[in-house]
PDB file of N, CA and C in Angstrom:
ATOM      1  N   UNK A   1     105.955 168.227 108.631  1.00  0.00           N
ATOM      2  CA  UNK A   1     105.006 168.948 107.813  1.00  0.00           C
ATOM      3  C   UNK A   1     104.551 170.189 108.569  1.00  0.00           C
ATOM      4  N   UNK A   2     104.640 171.399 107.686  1.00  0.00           N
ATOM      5  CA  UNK A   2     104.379 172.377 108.728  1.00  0.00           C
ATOM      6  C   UNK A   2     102.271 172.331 108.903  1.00  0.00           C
ATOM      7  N   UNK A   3     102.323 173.055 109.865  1.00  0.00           N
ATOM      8  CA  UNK A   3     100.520 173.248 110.037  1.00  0.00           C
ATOM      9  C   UNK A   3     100.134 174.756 110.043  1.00  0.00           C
ATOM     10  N   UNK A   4      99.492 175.052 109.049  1.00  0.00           N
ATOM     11  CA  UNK A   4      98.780 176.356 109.049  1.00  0.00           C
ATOM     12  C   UNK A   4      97.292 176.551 109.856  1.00  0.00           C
ATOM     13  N   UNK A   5      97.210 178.028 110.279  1.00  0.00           N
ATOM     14  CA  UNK A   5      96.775 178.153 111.522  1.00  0.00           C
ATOM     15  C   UNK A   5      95.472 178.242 110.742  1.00  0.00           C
ATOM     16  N   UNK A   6      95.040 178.458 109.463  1.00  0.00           N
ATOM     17  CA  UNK A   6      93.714 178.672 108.975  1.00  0.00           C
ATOM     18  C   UNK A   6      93.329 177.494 108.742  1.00  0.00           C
ATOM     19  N   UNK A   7      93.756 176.622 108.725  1.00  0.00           N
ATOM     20  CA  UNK A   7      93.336 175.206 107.653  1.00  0.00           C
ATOM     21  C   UNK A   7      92.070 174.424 108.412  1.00  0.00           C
ATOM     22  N   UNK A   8      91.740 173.657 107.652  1.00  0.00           N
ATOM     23  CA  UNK A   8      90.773 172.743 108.282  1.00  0.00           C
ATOM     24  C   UNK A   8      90.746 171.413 107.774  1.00  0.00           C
ATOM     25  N   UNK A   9      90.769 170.461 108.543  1.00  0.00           N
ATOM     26  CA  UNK A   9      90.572 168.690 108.366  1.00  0.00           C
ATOM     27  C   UNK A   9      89.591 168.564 107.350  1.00  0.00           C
ATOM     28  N   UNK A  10      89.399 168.291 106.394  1.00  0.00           N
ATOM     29  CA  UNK A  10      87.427 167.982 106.124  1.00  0.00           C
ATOM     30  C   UNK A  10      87.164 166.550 106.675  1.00  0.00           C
ATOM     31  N   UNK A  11      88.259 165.827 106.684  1.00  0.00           N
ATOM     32  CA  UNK A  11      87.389 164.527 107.196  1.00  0.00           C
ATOM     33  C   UNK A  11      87.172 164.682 109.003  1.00  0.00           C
ATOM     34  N   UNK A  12      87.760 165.529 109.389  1.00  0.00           N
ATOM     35  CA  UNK A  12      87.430 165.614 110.656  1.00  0.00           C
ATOM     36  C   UNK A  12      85.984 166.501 110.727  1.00  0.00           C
ATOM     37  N   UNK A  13      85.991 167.483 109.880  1.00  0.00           N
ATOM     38  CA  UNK A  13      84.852 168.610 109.798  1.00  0.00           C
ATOM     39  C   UNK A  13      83.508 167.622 109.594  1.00  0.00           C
ATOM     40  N   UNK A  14      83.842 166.600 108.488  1.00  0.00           N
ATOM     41  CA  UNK A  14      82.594 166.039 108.418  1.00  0.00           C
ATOM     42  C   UNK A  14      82.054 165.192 109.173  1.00  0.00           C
ATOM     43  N   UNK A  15      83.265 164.475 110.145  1.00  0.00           N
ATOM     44  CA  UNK A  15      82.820 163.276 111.386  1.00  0.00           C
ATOM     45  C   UNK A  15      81.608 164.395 111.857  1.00  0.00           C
ATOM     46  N   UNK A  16      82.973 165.651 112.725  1.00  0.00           N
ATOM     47  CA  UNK A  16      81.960 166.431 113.710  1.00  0.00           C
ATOM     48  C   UNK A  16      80.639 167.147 113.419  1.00  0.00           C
ATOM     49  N   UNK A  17      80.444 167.023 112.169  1.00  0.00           N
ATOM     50  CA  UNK A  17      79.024 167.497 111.771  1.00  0.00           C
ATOM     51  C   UNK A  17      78.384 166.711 111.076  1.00  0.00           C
ATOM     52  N   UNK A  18      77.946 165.361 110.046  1.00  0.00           N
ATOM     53  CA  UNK A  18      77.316 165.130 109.644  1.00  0.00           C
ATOM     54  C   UNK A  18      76.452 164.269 111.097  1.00  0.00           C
ATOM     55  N   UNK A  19      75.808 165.011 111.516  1.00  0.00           N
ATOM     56  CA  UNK A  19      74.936 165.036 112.899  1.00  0.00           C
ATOM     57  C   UNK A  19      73.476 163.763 112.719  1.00  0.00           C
ATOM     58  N   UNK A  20      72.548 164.561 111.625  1.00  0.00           N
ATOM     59  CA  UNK A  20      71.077 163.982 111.499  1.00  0.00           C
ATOM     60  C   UNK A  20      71.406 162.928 110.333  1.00  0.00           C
ATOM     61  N   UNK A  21      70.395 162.232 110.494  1.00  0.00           N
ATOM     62  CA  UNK A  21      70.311 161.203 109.644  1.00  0.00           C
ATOM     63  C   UNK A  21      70.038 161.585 108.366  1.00  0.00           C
ATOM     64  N   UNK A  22      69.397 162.580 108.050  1.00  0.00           N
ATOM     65  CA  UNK A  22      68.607 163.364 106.609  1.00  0.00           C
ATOM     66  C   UNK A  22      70.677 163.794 105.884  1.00  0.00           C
ATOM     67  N   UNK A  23      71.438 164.135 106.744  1.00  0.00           N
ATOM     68  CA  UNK A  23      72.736 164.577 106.498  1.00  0.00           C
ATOM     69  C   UNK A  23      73.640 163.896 105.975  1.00  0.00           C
ATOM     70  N   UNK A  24      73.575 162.388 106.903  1.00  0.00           N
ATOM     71  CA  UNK A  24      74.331 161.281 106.390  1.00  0.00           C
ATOM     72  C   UNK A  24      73.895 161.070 105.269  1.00  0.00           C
ATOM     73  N   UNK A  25      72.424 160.817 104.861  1.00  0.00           N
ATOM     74  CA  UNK A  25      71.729 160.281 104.180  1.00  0.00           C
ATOM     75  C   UNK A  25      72.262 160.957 102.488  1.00  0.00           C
ATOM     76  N   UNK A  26      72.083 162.420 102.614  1.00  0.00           N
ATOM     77  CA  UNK A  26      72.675 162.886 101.471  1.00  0.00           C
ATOM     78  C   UNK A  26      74.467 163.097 100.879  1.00  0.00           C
ATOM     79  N   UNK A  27      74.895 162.737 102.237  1.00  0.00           N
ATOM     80  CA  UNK A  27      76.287 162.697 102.087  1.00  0.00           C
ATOM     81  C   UNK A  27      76.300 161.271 101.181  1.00  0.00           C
ATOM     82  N   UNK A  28      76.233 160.244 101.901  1.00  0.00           N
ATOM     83  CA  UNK A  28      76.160 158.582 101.662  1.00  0.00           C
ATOM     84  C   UNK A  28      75.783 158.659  99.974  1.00  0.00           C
ATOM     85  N   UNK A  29      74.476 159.364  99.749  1.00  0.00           N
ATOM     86  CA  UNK A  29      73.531 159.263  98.641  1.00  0.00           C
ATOM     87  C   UNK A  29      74.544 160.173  97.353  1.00  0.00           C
ATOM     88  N   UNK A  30      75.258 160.551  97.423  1.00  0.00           N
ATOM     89  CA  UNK A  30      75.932 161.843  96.813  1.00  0.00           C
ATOM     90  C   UNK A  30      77.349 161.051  96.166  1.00  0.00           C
ATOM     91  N   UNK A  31      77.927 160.441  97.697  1.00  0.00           N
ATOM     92  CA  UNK A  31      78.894 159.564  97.403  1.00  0.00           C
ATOM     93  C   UNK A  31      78.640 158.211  96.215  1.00  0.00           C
ATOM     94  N   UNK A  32      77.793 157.597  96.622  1.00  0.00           N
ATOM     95  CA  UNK A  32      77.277 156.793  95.826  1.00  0.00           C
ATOM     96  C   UNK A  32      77.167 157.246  94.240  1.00  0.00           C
ATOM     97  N   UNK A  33      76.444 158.076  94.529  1.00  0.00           N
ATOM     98  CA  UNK A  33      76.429 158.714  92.788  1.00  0.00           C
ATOM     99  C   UNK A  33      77.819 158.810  92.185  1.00  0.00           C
ATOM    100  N   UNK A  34      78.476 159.618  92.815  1.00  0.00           N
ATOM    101  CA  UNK A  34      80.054 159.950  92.486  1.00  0.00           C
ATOM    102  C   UNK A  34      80.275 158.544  91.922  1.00  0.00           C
ATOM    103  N   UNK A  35      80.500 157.593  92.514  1.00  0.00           N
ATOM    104  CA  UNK A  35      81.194 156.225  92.446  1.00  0.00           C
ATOM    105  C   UNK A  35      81.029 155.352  91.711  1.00  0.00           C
ATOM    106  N   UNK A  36      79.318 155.716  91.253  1.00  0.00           N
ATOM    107  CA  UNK A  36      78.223 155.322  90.273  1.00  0.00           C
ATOM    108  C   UNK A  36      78.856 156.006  88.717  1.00  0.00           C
ATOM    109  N   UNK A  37      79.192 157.430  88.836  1.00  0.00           N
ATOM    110  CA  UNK A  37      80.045 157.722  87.559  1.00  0.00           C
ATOM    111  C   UNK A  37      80.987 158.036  87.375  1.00  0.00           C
ATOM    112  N   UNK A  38      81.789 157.983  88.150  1.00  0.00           N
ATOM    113  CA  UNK A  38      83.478 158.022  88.092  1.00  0.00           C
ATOM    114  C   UNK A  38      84.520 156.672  88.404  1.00  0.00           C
ATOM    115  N   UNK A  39      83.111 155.843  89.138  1.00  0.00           N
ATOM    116  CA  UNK A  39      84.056 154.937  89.464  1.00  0.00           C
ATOM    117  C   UNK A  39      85.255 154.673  90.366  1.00  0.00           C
ATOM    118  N   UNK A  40      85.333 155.604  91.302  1.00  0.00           N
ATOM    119  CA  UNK A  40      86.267 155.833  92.535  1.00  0.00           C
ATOM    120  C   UNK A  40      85.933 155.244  93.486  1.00  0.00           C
ATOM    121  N   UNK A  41      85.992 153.999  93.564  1.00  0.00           N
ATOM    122  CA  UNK A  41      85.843 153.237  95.068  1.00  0.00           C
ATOM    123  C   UNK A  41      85.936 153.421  95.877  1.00  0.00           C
ATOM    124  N   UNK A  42      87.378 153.995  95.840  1.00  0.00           N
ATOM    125  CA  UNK A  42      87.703 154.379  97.293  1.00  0.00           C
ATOM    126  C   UNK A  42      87.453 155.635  97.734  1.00  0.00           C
ATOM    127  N   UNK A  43      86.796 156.275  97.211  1.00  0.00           N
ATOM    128  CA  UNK A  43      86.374 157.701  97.798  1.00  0.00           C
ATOM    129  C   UNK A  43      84.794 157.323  98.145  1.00  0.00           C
ATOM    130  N   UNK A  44      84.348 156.597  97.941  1.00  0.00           N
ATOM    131  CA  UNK A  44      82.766 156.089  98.232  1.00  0.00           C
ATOM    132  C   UNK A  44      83.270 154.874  99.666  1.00  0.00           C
ATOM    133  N   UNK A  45      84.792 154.308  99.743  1.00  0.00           N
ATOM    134  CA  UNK A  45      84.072 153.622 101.542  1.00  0.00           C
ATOM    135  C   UNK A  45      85.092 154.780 102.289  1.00  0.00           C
ATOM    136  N   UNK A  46      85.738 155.620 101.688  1.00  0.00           N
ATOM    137  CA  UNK A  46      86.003 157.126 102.414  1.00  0.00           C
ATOM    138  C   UNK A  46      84.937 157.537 103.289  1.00  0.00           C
ATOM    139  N   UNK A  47      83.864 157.692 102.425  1.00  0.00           N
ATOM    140  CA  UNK A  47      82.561 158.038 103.080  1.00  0.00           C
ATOM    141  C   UNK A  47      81.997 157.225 103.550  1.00  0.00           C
ATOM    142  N   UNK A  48      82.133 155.815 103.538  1.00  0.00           N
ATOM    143  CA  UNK A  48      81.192 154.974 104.550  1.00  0.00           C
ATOM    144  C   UNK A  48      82.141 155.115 105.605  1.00  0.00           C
ATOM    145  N   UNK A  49      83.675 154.680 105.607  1.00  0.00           N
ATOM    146  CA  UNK A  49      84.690 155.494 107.306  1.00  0.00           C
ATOM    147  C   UNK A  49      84.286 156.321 107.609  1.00  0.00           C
ATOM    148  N   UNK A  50      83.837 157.793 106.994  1.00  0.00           N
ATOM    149  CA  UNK A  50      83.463 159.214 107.566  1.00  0.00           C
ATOM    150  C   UNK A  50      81.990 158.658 108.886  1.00  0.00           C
ATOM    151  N   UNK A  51      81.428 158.030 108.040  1.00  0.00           N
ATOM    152  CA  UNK A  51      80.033 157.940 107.969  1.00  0.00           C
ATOM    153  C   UNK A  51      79.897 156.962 109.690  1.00  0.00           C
ATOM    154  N   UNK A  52      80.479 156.135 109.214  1.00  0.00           N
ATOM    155  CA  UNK A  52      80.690 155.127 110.622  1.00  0.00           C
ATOM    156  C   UNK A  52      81.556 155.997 111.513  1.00  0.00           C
ATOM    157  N   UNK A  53      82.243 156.571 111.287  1.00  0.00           N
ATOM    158  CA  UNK A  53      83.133 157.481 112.742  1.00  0.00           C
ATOM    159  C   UNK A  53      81.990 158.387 113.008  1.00  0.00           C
ATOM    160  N   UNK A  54      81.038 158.868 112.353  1.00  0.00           N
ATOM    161  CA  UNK A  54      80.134 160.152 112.686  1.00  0.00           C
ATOM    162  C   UNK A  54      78.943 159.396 113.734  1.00  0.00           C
ATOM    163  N   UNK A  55      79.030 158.140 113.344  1.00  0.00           N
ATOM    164  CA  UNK A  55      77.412 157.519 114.237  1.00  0.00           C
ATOM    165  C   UNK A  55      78.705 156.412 115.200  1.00  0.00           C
ATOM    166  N   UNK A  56      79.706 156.270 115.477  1.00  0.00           N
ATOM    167  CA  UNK A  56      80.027 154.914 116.297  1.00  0.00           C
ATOM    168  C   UNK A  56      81.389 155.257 116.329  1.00  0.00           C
ATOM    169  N   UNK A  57      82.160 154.236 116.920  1.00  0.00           N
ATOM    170  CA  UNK A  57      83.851 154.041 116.422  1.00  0.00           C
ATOM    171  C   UNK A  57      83.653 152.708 115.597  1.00  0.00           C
ATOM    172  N   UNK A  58      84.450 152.438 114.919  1.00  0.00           N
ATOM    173  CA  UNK A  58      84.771 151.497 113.840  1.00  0.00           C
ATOM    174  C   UNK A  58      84.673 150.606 114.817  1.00  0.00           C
ATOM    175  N   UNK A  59      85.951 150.505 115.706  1.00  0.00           N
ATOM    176  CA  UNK A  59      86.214 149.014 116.765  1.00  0.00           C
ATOM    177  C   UNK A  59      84.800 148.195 117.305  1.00  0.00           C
ATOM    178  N   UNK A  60      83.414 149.220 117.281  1.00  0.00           N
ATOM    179  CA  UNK A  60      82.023 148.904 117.824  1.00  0.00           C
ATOM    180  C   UNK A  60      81.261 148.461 116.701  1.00  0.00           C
ATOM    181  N   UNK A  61      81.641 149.196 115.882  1.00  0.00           N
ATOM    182  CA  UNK A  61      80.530 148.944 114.436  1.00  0.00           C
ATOM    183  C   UNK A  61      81.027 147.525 113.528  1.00  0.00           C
ATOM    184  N   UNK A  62      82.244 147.185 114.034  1.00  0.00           N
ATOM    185  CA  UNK A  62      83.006 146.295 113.096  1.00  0.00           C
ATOM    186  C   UNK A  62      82.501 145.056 113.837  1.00  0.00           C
ATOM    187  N   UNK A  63      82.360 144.791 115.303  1.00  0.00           N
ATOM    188  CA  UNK A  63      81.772 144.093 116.276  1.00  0.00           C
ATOM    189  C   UNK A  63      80.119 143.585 115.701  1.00  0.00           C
ATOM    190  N   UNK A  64      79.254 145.147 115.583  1.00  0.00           N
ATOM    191  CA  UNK A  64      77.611 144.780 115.102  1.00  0.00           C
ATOM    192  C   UNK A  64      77.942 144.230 114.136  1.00  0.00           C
ATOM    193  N   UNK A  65      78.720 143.917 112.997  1.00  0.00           N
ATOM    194  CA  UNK A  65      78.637 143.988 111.853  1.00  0.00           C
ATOM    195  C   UNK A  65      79.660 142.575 111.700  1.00  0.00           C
ATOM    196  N   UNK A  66      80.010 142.004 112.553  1.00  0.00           N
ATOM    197  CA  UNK A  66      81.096 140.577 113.022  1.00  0.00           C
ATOM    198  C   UNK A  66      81.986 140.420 112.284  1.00  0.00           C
ATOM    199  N   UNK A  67      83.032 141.504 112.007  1.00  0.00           N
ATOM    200  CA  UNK A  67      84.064 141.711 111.150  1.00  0.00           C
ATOM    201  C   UNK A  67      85.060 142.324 112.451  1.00  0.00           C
ATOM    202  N   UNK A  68      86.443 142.397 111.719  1.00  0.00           N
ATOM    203  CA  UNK A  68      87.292 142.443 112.353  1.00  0.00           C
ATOM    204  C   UNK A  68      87.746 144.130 112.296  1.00  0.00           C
ATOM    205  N   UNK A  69      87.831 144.864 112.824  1.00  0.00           N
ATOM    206  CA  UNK A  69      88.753 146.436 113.087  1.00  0.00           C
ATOM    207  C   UNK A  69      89.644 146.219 111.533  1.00  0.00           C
ATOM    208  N   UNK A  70      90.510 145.823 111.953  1.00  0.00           N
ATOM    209  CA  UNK A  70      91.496 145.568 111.178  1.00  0.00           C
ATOM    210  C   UNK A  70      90.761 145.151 108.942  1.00  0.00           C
ATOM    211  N   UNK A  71      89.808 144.466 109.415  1.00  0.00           N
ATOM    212  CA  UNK A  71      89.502 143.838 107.998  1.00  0.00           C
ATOM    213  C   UNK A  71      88.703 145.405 107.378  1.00  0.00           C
ATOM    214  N   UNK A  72      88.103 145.600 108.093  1.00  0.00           N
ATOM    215  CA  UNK A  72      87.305 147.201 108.206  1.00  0.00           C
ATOM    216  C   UNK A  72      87.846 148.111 107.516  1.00  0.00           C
ATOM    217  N   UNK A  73      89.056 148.316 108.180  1.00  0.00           N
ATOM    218  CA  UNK A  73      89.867 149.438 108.146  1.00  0.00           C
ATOM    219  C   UNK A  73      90.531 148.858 106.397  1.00  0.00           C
ATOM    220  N   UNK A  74      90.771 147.486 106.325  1.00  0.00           N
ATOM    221  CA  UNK A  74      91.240 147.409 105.070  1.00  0.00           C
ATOM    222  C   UNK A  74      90.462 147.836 103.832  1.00  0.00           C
ATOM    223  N   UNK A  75      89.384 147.674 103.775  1.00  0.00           N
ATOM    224  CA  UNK A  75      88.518 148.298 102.533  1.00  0.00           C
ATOM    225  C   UNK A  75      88.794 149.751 102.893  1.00  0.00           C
ATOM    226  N   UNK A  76      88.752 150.512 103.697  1.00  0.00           N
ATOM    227  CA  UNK A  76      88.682 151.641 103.781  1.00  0.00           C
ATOM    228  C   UNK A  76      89.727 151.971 103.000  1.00  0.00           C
ATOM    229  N   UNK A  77      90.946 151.744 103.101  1.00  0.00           N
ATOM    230  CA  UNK A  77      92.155 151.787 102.532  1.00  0.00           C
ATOM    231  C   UNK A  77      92.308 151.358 101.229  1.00  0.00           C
ATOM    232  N   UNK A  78      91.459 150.941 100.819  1.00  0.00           N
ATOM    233  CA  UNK A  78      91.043 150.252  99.305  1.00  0.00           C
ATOM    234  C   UNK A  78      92.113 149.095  99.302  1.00  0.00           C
ATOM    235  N   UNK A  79      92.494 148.557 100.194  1.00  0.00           N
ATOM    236  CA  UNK A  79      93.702 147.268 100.466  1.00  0.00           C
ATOM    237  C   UNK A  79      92.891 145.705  99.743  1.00  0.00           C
ATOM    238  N   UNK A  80      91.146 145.775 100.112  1.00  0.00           N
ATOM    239  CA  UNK A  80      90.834 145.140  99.498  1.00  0.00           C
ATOM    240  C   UNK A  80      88.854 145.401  99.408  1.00  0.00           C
ATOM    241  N   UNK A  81      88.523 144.567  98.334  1.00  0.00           N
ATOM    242  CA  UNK A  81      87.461 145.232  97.651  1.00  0.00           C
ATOM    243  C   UNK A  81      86.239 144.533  98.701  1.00  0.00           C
ATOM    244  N   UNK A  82      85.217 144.942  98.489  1.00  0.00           N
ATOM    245  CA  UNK A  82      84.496 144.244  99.884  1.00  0.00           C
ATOM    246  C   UNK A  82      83.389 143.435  98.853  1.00  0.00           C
ATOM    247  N   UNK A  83      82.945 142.397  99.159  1.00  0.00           N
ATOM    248  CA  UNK A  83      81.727 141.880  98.472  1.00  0.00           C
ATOM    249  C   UNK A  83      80.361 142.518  99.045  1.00  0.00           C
ATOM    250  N   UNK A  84      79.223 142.268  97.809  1.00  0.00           N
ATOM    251  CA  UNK A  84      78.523 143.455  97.956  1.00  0.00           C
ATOM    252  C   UNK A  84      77.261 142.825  99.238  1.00  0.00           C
ATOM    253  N   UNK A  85      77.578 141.953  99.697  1.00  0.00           N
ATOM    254  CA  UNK A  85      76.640 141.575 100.749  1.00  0.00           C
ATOM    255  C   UNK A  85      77.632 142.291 102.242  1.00  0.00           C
ATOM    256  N   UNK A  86      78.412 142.565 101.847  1.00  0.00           N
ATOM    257  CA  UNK A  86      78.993 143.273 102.771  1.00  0.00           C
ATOM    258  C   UNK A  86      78.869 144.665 103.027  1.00  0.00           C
ATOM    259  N   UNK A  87      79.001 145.115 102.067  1.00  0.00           N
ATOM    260  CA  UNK A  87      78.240 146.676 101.525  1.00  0.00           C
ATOM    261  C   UNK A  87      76.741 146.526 102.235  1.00  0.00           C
ATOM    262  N   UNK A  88      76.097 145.515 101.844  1.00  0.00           N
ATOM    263  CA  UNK A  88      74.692 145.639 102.579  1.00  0.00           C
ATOM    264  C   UNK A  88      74.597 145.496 103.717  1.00  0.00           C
ATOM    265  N   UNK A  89      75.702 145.061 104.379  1.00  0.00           N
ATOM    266  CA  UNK A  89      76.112 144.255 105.820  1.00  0.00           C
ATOM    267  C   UNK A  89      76.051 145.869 106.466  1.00  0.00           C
ATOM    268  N   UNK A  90      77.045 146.564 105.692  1.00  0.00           N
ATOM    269  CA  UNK A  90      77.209 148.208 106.596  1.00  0.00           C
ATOM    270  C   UNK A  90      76.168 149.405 106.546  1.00  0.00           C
ATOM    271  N   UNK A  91      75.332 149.062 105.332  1.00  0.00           N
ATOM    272  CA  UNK A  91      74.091 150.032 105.053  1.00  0.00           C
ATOM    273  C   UNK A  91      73.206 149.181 105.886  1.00  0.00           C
ATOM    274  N   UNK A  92      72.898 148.060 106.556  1.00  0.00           N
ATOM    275  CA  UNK A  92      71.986 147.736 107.705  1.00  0.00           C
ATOM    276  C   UNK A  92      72.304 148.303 108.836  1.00  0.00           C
ATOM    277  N   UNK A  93      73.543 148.188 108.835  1.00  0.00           N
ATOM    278  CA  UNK A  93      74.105 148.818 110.766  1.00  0.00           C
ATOM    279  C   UNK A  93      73.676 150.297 110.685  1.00  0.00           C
ATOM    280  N   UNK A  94      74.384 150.618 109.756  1.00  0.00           N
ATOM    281  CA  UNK A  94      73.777 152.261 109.737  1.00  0.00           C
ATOM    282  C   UNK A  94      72.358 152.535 109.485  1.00  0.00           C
ATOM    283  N   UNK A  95      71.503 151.979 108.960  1.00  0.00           N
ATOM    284  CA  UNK A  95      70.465 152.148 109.577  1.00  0.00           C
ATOM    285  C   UNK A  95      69.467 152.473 107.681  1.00  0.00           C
ATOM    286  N   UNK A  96      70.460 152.125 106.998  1.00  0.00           N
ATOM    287  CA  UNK A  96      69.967 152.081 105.675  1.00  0.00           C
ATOM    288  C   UNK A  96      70.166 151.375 104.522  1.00  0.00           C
ATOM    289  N   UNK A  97      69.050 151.538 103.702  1.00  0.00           N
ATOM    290  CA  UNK A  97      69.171 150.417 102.717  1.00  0.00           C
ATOM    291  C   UNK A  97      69.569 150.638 101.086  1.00  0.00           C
ATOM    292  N   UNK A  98      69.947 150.049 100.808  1.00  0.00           N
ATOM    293  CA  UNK A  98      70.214 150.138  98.781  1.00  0.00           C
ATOM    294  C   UNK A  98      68.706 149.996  98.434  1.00  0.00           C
ATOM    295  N   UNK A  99      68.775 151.122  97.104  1.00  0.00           N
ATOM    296  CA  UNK A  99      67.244 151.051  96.731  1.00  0.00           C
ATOM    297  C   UNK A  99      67.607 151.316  95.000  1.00  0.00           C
ATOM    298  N   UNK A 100      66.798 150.963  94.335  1.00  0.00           N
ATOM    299  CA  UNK A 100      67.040 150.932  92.857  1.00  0.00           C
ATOM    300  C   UNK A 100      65.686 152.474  92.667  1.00  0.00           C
ATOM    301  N   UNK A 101      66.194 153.501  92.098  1.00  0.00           N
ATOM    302  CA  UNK A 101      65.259 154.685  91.699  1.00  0.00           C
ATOM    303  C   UNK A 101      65.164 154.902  90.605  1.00  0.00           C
TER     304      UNK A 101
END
């Protein structure tokens, strides 16, 4: 594949910058919505991978969270669907919660 010299990653752009918590927070919050009306799963734990590479490595967060790298990485991949106490399992590590508005 060739590589052009202008281009840019976004999932790399967004590891290296979604920095503050107020950042994640609206990224996470944005995604959610998306997923909320389109229904794209997998572009909503896209952003929880972004989200966990921006605050940790997976291999550490998958550890707090007593799941396996590997099982991790499978939802990410939409390989398989996660139950939603699990979803709550990863909005605790990160440091936030589901809220009904």
């Amino acid at each position: 594949m060739k590589e052009y010299k202008y281009t840019l990653d976004l999932e790399k752009y967004l590891i290296e910058n979604l920095k503050s918590d107020e950042d994640i927070k609206l990224y996470l919050n944005a995604s959610l919505k998306d997923y909320l009306e389109d229904g794209d799963y997998n572009s909503f734990c896209r952003a929880l991978e972004i989200v966990i590479k921006a605050k940790d490595s997976v291999s550490r967060f998958a550890k707090k969270i007593g799941m396996s790298r590997t099982h991790l990485y499978s939802l990410f991949r939409n390989e398989k669907e996660p139950k939603f106490s699990t979803i709550i399992k990863i909005f605790r590590e990160l440091g936030y919660e589901l809220e009904i508005a």
